[in-house]
C-alpha atoms as a PDB file:
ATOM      1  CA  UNK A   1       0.000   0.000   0.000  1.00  0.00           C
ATOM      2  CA  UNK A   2       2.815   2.575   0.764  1.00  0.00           C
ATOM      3  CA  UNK A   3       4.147   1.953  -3.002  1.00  0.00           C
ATOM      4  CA  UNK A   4       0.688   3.033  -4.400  1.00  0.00           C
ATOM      5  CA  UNK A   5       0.321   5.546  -2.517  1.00  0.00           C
ATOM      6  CA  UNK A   6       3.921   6.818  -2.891  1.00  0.00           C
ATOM      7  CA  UNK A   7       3.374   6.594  -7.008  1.00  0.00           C
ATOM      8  CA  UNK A   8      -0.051   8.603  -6.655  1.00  0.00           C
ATOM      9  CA  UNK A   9       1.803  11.523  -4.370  1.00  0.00           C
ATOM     10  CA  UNK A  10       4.578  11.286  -7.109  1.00  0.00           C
ATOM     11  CA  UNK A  11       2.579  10.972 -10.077  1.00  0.00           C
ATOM     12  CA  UNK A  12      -0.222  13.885  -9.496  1.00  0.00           C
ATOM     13  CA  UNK A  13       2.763  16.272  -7.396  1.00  0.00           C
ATOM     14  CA  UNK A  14       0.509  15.996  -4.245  1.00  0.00           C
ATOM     15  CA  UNK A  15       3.154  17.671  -2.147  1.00  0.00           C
ATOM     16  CA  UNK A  16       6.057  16.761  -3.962  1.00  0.00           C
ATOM     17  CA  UNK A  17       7.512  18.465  -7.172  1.00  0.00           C
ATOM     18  CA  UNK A  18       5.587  15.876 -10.006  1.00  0.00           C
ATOM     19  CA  UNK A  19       7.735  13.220 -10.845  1.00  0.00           C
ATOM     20  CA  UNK A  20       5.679  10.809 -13.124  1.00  0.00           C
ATOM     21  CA  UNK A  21       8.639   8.930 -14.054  1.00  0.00           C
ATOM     22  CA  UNK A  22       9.088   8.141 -10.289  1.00  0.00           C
ATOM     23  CA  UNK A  23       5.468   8.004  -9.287  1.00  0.00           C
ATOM     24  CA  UNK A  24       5.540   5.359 -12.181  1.00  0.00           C
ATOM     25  CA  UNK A  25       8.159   3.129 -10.855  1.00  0.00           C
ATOM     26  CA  UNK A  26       6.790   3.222  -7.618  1.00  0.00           C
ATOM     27  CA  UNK A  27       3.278   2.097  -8.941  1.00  0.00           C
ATOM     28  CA  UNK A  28       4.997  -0.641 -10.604  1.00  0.00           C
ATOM     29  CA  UNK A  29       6.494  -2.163  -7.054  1.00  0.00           C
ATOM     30  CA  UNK A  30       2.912  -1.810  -5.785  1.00  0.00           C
ATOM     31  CA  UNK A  31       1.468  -3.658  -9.123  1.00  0.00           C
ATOM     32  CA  UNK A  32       4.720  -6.263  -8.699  1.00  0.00           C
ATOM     33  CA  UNK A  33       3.241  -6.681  -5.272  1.00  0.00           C
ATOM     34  CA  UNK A  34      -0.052  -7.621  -6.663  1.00  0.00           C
ATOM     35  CA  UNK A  35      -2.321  -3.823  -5.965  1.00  0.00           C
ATOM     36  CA  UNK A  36      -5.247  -4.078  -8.100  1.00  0.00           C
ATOM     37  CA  UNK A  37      -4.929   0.055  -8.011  1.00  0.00           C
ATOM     38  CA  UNK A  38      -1.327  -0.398  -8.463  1.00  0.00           C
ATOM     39  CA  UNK A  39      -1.679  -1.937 -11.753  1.00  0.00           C
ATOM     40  CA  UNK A  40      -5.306  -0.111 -13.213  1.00  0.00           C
ATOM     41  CA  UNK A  41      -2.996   3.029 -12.654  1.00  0.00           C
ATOM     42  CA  UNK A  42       0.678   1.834 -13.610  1.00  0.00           C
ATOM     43  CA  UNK A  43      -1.419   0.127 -16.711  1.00  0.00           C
ATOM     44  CA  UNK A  44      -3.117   3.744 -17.265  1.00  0.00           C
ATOM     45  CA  UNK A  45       0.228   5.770 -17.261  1.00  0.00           C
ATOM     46  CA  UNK A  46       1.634   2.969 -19.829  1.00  0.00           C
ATOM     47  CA  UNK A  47      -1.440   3.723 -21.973  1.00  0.00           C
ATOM     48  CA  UNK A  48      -0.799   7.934 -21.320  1.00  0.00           C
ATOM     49  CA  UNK A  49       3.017   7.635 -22.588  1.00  0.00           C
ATOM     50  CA  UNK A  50       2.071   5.221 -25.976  1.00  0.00           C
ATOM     51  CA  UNK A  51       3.471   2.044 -24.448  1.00  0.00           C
ATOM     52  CA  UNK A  52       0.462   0.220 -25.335  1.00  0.00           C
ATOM     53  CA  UNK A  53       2.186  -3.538 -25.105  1.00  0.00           C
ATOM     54  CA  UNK A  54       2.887  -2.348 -21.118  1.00  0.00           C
ATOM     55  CA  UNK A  55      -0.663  -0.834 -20.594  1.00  0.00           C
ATOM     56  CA  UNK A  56      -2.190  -4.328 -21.942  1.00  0.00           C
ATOM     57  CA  UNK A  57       0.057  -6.745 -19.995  1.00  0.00           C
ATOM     58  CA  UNK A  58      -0.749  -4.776 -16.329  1.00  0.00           C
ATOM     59  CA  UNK A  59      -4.394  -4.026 -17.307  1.00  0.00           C
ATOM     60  CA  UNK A  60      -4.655  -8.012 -17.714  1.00  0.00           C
ATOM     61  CA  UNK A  61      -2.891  -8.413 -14.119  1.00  0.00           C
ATOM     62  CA  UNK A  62      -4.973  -5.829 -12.893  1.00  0.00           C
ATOM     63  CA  UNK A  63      -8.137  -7.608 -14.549  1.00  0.00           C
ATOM     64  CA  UNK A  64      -6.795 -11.046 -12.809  1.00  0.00           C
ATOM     65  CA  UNK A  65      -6.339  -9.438  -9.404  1.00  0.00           C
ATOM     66  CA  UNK A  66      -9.927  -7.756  -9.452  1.00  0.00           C
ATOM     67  CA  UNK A  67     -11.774 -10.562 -10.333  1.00  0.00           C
ATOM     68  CA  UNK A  68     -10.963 -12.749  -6.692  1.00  0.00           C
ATOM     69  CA  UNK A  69     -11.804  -9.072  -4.932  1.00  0.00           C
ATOM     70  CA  UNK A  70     -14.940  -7.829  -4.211  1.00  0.00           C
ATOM     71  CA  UNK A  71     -13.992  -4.411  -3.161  1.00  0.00           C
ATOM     72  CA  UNK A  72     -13.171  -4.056  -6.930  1.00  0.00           C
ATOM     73  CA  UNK A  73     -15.236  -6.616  -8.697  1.00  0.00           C
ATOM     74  CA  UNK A  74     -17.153  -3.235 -10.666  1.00  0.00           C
ATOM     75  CA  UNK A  75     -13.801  -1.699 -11.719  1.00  0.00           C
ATOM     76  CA  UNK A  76     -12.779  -4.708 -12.705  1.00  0.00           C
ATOM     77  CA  UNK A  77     -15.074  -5.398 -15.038  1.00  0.00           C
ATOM     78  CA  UNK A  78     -14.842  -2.164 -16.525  1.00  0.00           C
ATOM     79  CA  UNK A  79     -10.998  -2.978 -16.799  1.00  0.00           C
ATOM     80  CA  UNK A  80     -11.020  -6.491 -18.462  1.00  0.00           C
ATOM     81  CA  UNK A  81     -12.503  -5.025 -21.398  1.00  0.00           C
ATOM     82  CA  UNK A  82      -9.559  -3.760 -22.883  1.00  0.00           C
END
């Protein structure tokens, strides 16, 4: 959880000087350590900078993860339609 929300403070400059390259990084630890918000939004930045082969592979994970969660069953399904 502290990756995600390190890569969110990063990414959107809450606080911090906006760093998307280092908000991205830390979004992929959380993803790595299996986030469902960790990947939607490390899959989301991929998509943002063109790297569309990135965005797909961590929008699947993402997709994997939310279906065994109900706290993000909804998103999920809006996410494994890609």
């Amino acid at each position: 959880m502290a990756c995600f929300s390190l890569g969110v403070i990063y990414f959107e400059g809450l606080g911090v000087k906006a760093n998307k390259n280092e908000g991205g990084e830390f979004l992929r630890k959380s993803c790595k350590a299996n986030s469902f918000m960790g990947c939607v939004k490390f899959a989301r930045y991929n998509q943002e900078i063109s790297n569309k082969n990135t965005a797909k592979i961590y929008f699947k994970k993402a997709c994997d993860l939310g279906k065994n969660s109900q706290n993000f069953k909804e998103i999920s399904q809006e996410i494994c339609k890609f």
